[in-house]
Protein backbone atom coordinates (compact mmCIF):
# COMPACT_ATOMS: atom_id res chain seq x y z
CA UNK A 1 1.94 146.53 -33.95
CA UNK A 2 3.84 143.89 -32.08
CA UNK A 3 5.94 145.17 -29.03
CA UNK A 4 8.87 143.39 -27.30
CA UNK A 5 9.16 144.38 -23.90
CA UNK A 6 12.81 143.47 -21.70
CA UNK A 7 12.70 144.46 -17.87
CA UNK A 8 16.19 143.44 -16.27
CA UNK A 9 15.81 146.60 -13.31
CA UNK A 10 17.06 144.05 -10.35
CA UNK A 11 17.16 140.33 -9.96
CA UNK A 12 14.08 139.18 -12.25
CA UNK A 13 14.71 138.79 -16.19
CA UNK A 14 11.15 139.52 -17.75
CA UNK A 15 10.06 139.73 -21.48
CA UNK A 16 7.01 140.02 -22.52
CA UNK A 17 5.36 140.00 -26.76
CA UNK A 18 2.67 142.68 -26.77
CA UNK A 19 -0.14 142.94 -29.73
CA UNK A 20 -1.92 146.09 -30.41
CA UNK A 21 -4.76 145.98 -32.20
CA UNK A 22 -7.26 148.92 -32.19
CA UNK A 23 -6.38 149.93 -29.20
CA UNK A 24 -6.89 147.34 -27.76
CA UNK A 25 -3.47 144.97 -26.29
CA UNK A 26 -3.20 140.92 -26.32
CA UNK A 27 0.17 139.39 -24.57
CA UNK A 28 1.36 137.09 -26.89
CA UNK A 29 4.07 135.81 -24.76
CA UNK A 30 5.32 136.68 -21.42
CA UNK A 31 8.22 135.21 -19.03
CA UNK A 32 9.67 136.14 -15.48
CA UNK A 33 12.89 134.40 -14.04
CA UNK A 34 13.16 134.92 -10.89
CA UNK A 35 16.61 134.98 -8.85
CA UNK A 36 15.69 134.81 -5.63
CA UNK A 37 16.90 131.59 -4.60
CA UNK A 38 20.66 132.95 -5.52
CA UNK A 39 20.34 135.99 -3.80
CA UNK A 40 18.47 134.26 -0.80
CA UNK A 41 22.07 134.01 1.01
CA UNK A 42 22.90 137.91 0.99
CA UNK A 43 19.65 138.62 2.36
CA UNK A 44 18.93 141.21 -0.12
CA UNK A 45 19.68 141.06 -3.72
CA UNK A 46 23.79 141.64 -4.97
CA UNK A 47 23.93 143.42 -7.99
CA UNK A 48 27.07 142.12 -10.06
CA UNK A 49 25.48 138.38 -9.39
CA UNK A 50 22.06 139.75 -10.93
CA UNK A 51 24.09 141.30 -13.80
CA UNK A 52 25.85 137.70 -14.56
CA UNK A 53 22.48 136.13 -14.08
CA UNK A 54 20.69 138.33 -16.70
CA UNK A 55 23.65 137.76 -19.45
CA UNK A 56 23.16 134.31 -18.74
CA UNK A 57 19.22 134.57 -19.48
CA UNK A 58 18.22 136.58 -21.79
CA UNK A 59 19.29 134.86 -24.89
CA UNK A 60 17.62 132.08 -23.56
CA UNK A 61 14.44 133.23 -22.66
CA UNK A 62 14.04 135.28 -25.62
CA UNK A 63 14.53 132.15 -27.83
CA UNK A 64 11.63 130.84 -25.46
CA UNK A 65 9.37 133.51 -25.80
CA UNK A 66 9.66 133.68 -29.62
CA UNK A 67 8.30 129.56 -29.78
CA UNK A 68 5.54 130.43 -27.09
CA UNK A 69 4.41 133.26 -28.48
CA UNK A 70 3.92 131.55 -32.10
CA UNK A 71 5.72 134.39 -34.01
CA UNK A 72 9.23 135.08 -35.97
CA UNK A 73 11.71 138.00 -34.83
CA UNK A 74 10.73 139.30 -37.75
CA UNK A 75 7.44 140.01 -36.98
CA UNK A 76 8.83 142.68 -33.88
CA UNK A 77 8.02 146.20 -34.86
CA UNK A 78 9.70 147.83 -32.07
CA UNK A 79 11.70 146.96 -28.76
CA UNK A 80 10.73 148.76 -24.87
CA UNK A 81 13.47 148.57 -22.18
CA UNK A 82 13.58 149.64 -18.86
CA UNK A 83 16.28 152.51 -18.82
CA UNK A 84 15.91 153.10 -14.77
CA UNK A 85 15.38 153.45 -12.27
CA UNK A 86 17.38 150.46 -10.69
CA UNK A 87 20.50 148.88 -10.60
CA UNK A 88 22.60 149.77 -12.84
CA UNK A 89 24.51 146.89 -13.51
CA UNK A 90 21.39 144.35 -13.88
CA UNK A 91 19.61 147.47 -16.23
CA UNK A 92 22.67 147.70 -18.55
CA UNK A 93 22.38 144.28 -19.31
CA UNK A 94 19.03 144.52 -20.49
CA UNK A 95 19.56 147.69 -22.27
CA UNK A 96 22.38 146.26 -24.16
CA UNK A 97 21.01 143.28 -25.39
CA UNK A 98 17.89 145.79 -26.85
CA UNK A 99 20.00 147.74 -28.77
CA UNK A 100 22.03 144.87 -30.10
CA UNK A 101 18.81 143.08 -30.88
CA UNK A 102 17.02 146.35 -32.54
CA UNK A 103 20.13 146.63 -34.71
CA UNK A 104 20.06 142.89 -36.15
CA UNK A 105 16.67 143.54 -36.95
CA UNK A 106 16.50 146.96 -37.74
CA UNK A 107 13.70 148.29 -35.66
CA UNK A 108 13.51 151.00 -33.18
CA UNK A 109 14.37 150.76 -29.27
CA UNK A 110 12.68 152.44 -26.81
CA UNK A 111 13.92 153.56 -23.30
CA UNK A 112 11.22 153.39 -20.57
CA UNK A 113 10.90 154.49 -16.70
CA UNK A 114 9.51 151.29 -15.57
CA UNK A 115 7.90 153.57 -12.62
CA UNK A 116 5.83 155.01 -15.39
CA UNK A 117 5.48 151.14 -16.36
CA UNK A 118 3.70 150.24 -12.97
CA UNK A 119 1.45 153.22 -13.31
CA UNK A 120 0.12 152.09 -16.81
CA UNK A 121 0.21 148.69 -16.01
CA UNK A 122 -2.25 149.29 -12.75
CA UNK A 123 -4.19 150.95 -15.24
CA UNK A 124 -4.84 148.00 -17.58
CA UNK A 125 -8.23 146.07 -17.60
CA UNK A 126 -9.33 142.65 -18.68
CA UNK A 127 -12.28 143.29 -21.39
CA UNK A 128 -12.10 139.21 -22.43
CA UNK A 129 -10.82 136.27 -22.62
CA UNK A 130 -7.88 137.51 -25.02
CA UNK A 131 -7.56 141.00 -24.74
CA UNK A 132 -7.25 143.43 -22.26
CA UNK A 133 -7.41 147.76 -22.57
CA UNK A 134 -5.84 150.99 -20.68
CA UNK A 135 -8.35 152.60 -18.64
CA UNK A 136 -7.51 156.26 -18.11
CA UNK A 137 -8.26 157.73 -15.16
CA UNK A 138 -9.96 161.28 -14.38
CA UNK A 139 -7.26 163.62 -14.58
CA UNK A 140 -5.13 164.97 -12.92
CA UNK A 141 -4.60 161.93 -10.31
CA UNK A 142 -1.99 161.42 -7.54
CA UNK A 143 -0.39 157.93 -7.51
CA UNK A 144 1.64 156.35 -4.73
CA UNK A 145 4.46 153.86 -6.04
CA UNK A 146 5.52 151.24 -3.94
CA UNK A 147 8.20 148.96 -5.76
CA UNK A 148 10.70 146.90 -4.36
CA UNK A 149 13.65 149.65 -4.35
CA UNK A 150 11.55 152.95 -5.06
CA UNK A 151 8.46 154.59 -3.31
CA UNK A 152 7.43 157.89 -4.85
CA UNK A 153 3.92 160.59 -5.17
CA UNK A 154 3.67 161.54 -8.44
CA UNK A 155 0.83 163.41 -9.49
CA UNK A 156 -0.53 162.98 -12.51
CA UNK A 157 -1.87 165.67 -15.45
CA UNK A 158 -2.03 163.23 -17.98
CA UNK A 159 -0.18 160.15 -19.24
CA UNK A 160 3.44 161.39 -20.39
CA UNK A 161 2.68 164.26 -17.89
CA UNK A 162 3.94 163.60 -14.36
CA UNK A 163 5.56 165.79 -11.10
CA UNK A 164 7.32 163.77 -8.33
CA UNK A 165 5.75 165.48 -5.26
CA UNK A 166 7.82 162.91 -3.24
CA UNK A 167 9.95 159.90 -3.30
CA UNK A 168 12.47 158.40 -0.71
CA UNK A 169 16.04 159.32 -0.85
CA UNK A 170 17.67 156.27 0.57
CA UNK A 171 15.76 152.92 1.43
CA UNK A 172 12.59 152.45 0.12
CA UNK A 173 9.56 150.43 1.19
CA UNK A 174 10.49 147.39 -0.05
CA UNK A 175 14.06 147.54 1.65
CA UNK A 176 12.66 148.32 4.64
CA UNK A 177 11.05 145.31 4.83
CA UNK A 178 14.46 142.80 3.92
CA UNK A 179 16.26 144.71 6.07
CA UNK A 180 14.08 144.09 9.21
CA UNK A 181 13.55 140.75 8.18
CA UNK A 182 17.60 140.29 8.05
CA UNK A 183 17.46 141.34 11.59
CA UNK A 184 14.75 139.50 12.59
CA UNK A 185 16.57 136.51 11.11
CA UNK A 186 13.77 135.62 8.39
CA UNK A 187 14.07 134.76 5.02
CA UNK A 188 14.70 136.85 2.04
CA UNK A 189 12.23 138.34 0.09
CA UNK A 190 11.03 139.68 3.93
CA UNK A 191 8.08 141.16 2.96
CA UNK A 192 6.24 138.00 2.32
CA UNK A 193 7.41 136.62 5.45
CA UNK A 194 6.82 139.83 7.88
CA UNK A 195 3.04 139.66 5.90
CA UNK A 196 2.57 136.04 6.97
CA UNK A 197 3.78 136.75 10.72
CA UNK A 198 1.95 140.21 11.01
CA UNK A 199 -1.58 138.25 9.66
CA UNK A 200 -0.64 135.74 12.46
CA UNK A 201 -0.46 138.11 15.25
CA UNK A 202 -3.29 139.74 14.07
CA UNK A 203 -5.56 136.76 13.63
CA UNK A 204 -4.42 135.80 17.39
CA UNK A 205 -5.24 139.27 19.20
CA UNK A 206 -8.46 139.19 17.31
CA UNK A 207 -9.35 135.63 19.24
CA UNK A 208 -8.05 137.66 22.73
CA UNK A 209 -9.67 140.63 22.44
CA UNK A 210 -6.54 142.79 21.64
CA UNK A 211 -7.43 145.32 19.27
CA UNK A 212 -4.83 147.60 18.56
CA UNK A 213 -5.92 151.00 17.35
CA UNK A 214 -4.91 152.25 14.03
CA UNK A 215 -3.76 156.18 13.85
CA UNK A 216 -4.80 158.84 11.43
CA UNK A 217 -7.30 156.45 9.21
CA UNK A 218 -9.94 159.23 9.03
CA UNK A 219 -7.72 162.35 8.95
């Protein structure tokens, strides 16, 4: 079973060829364009340029992925796309170009929660060289999500099985952190850069004796 996967949910165009093979997976191809350079200048990322950027993409990096991952179109058995969340501009353009591609080649198209795609992919272990496998946890488990635009506790009965105890209602995480560093007057993506400054800071109180305490680690 070979799987096409298309993630346009913000300002990165990803595909990725997946083999399954007794269980077991082997990526067969796998690309990620990043727009951050473009979006740099907003200081966060603007959705109708991400949507333009995406159109402009995929075709492209689909023709890529089909040379480097040493297979025909034909071979595809089915196509995942992120349906959500995210924006909605940037995820129509990936949803569109599934279904136009599933219909040239006749193969089915499968909408997916690409928060439900970070928990299985978290989940997924190297076994060799060449192929990796999904670990399942003991269940039920709790999960916290931090992505770029969502932060959610879902807990977990089992895989297709899922209750959101808790997710944020406006900014997440992520945002949090380009918005500060927009104020702050550092570069976008700002969590990278407010990592680097706050491993600075605390590499220098370390060296002067300034230990800051750290609340609630052992409640």
């Amino acid at each position: 079973m070979i799987t096409l996967g298309i993630e346009t949910s913000c300002d990165e165009t990803a595909l990725c060829i997946l083999e399954i093979i007794d269980s077991k997976y082997r990526v067969l191809g796998n690309i990620v364009h990043s727009q951050i350079d473009l979006h740099r200048e907003y200081g966060g990322v603007f959705p109708m340029l991400a949507k333009r950027e995406h159109i402009k993409n995929l075709p492209i990096l689909y023709e890529k992925i089909i040379k480097e991952s040493g297979i025909s179109e034909n071979q595809i058995d089915r196509i995942a796309v992120t349906n959500g969340p995210g924006l909605e501009p940037a995820l129509w353009t990936g949803i569109l170009f599934a279904k136009e591609l599933g219909k040239k080649l006749e193969i089915p198209v499968i909408p997916i929660n690409h928060m439900e795609g970070h928990v299985v992919a978290s989940l997924v272990t190297d076994i060799s060289k060449e192929f990796k496998e999904l670990k399942a946890p003991e269940f039920p488990a709790l999960c916290v999500l931090i992505s770029g635009g969502h932060t959610e506790i879902v807990y977990i009965e089992s895989f297709g099985k899922y209750k959101i105890l808790g997710a944020t209602v406006d900014d997440a995480i992520g945002e949090a952190f380009d918005k500060v560093a927009r104020m702050l007057n550092l570069p976008y993506p700002g969590g990278p850069e407010i990592s680097k400054l706050a491993e600075e800071a605390r590499i220098e109180n370390v060296k002067n004796e300034i230990i800051l305490p750290r609340p609630m680690i052992h409640s």
